[in-house]
Protein backbone atom coordinates (compact mmCIF):
# COMPACT_ATOMS: atom_id res chain seq x y z
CA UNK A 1 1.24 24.88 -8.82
CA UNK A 2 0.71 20.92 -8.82
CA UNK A 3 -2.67 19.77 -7.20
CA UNK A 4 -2.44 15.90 -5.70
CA UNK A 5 -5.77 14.45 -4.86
CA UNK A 6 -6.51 11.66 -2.74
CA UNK A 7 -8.13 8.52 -4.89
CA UNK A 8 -10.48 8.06 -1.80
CA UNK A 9 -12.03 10.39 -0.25
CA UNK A 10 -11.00 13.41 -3.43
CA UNK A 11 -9.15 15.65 -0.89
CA UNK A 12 -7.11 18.10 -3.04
CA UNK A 13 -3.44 18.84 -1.62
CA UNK A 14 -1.29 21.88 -3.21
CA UNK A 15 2.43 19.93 -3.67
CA UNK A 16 5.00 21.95 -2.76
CA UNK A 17 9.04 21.36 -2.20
CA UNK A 18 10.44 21.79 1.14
CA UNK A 19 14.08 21.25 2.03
CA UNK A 20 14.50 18.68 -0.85
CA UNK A 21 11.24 16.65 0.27
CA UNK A 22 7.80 16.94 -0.86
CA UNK A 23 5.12 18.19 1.20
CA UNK A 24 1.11 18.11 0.49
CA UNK A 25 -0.90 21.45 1.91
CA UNK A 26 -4.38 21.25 2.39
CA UNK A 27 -5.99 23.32 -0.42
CA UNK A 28 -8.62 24.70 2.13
CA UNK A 29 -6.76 24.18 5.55
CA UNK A 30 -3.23 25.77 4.89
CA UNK A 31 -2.73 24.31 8.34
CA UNK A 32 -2.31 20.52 7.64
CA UNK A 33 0.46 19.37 6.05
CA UNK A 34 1.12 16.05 4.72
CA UNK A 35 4.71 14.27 3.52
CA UNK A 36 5.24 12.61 0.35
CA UNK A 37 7.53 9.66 0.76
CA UNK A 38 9.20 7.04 -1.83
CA UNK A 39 9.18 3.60 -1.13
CA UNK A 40 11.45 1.09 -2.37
CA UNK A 41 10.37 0.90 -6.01
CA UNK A 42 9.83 4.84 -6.57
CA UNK A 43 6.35 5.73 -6.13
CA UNK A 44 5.54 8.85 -4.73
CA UNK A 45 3.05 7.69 -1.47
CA UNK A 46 1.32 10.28 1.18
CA UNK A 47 -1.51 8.99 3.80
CA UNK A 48 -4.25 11.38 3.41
CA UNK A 49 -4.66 13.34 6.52
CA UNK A 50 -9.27 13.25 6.01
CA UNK A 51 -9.35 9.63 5.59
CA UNK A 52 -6.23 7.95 6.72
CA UNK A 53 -5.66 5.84 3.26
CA UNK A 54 -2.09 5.77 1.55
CA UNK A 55 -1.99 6.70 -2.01
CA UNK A 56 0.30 5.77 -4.23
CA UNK A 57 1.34 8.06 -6.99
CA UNK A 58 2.28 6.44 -10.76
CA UNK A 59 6.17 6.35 -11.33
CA UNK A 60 8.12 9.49 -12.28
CA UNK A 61 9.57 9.11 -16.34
CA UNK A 62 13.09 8.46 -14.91
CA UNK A 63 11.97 5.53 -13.18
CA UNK A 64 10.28 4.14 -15.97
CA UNK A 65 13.33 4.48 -18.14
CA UNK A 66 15.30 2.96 -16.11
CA UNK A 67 12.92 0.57 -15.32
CA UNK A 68 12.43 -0.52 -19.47
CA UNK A 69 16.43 -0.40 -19.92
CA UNK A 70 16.26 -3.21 -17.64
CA UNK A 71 12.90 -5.04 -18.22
CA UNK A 72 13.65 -5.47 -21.60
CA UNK A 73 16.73 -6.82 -21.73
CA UNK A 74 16.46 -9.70 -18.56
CA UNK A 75 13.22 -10.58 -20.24
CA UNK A 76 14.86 -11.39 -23.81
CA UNK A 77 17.34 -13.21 -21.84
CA UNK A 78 14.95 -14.86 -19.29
CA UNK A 79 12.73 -16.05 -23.03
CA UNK A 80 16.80 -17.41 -24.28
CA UNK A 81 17.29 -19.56 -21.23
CA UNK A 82 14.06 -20.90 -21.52
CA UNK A 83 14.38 -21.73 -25.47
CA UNK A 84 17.86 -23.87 -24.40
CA UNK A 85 15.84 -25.48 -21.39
CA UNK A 86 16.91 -23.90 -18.60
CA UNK A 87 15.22 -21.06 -15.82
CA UNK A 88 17.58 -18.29 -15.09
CA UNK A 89 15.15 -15.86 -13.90
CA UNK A 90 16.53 -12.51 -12.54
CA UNK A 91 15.15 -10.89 -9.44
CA UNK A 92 15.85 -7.40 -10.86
CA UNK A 93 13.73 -8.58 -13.88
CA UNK A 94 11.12 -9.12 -12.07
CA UNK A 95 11.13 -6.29 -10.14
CA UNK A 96 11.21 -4.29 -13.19
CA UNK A 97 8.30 -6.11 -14.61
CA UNK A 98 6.34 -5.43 -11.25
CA UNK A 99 6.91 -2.38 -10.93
CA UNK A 100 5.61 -1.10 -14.53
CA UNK A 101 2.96 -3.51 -14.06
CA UNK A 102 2.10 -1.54 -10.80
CA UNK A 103 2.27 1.94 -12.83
CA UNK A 104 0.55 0.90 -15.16
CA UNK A 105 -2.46 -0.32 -12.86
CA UNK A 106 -2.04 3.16 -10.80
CA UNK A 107 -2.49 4.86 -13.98
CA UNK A 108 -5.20 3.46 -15.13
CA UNK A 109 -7.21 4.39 -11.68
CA UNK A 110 -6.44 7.65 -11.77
CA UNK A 111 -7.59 8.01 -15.11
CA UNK A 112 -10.64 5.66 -14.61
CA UNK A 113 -11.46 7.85 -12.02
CA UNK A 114 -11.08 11.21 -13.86
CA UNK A 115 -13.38 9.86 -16.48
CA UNK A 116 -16.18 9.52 -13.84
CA UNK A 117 -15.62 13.02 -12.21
């Protein structure tokens, strides 16, 4: 079974799938239950039911995929346009870039914080 734990206040949640949608239980009060949602870019989110605080989960290894396929390519081209002296930045680009930047970061607090424990 997965375990999700809050990055503020270390609440551990049992992750469990429910009609297609995640759900967090309590690991010591079965009672509360908490939804997982997915925002625009594709990371996992739940707002811990102890201390109120949204976490954000790192991206799932589809999105990532995806999200290289296209970083990687509008980039290359983004560098081109800028060799021949013009800007022909793309939004989804960006958004690419931001959003492994983002997983990245996320990542790297989780496992900061795993180190301490």
């Amino acid at each position: 079974m997965n375990q999700v734990t809050c990055r503020f206040c270390n609440k551990d949640f049992d992750l469990k799938m429910k009609a297609g949608f995640f759900t967090l239980k309590d690991v010591k009060c079965k009672e509360s239950e908490v939804e997982m949602k997915t925002d625009f870019f594709g990371f996992k989110n739940f707002k811990c039911s102890v201390c109120g605080k949204i976490n954000m989960q790192p991206l799932t290894k589809g999105y990532k995929v995806i999200y290289w396929i296209v970083a990687v390519p509008t980039t290359l081209t983004t560098i081109g346009f800028l060799l021949e002296g013009t800007l022909g930045l793309s939004i989804l680009g960006m958004v690419s870039v931001y959003s492994l930047f983002m997983d990245h970061k996320y990542k790297k607090e989780l496992s900061i914080k795993t180190i301490l424990e």
